[in-house]
N, C-alpha and C. Protein backbone atom coordinates (compact mmCIF):
# COMPACT_ATOMS: atom_id res chain seq x y z
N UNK A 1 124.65 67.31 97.97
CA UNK A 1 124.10 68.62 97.83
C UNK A 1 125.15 69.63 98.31
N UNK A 2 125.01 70.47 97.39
CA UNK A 2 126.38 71.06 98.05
C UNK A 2 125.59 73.04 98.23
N UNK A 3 126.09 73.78 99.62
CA UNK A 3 124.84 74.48 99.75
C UNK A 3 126.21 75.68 100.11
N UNK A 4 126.06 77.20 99.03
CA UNK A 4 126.92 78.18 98.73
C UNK A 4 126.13 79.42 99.27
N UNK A 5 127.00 79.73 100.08
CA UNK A 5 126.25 81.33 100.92
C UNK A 5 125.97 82.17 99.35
N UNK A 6 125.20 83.25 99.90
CA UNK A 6 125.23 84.58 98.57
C UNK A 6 126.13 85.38 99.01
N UNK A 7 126.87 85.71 97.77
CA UNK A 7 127.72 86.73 97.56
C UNK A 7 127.28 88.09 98.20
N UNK A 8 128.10 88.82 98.81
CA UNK A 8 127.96 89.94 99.13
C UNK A 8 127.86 90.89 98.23
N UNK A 9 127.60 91.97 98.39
CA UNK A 9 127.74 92.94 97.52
C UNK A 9 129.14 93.93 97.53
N UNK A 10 130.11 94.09 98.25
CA UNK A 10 131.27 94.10 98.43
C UNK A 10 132.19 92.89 97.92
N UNK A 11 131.82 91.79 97.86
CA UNK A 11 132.63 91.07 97.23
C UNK A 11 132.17 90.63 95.60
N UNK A 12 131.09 90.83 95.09
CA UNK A 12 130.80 91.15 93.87
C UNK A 12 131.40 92.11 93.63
N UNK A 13 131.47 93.13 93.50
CA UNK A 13 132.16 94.57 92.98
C UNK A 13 133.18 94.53 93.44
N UNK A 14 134.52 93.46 94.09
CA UNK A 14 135.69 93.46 94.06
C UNK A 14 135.72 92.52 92.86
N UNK A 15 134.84 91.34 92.38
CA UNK A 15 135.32 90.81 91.50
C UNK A 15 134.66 91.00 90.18
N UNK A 16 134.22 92.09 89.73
CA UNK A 16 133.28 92.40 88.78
C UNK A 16 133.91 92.65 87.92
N UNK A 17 135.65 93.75 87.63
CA UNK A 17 136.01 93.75 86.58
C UNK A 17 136.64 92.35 86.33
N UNK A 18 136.96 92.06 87.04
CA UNK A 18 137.96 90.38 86.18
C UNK A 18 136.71 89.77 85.67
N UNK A 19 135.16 89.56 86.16
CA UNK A 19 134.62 88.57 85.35
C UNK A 19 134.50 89.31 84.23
N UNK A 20 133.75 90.71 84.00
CA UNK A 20 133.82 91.32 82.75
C UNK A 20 135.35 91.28 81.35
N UNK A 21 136.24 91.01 82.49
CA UNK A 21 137.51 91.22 81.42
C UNK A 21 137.29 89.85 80.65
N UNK A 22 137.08 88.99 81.80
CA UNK A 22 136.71 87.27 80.92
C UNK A 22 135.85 87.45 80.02
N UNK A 23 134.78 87.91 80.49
CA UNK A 23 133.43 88.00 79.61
C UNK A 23 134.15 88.63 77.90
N UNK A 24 134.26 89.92 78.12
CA UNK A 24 135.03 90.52 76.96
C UNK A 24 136.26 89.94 76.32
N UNK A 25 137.29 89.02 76.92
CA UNK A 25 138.22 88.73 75.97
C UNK A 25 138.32 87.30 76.12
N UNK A 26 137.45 86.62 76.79
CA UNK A 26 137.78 85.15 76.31
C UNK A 26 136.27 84.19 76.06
N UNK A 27 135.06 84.59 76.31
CA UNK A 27 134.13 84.28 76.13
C UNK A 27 133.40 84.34 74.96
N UNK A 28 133.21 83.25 74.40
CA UNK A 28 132.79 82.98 72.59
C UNK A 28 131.52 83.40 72.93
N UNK A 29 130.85 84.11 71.92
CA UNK A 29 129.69 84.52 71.79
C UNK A 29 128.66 84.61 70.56
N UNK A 30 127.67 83.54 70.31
CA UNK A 30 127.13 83.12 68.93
C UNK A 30 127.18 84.17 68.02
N UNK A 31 126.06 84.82 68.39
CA UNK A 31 125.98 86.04 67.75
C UNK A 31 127.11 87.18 67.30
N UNK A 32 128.35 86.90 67.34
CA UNK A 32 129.85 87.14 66.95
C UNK A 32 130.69 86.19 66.29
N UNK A 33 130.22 85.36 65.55
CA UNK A 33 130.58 84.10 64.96
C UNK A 33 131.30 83.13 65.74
N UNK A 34 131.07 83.44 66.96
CA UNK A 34 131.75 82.83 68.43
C UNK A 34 133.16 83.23 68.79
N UNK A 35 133.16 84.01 68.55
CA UNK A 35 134.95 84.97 69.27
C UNK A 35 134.37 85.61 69.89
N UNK A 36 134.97 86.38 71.03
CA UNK A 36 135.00 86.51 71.94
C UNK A 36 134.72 88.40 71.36
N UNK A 37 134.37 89.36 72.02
CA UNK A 37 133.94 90.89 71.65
C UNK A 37 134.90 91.04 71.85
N UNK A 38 135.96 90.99 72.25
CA UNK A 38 137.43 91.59 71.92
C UNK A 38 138.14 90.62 70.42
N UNK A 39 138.32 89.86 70.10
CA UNK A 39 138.31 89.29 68.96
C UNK A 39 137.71 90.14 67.63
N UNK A 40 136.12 90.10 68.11
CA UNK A 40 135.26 90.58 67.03
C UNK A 40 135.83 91.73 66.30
N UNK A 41 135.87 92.76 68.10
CA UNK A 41 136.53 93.88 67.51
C UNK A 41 137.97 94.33 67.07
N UNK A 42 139.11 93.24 66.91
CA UNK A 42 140.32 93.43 66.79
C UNK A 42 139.81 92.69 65.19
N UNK A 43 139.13 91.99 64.92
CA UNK A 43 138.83 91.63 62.89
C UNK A 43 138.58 92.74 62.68
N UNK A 44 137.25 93.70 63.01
CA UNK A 44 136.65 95.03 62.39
C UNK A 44 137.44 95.80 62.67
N UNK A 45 138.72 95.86 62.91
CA UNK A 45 139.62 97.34 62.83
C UNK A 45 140.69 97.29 62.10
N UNK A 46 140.57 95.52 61.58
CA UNK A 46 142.06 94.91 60.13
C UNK A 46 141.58 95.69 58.87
């Protein structure tokens, strides 16, 4: 069992843009034919 304190709220919002940057440029997403929303949107601007 492995047992993980909760995140602070100071240390969430130090790491909030890097997960969002992941989220947005490397995270496949169904409903985007699975590329990532930076993908999606670099096809819709060819």
């Amino acid at each position: 069992m492995q047992i993980h304190e909760r995140p602070t709220a100071a240390s969430v919002l130090k790491q909030l843009r890097r997960w969002l940057s992941d989220y947005n440029r490397h995270h496949p997403h169904r409903a985007l034919g699975m590329r990532s929303p930076r993908a999606f949107r670099g096809a819709q601007l060819m």
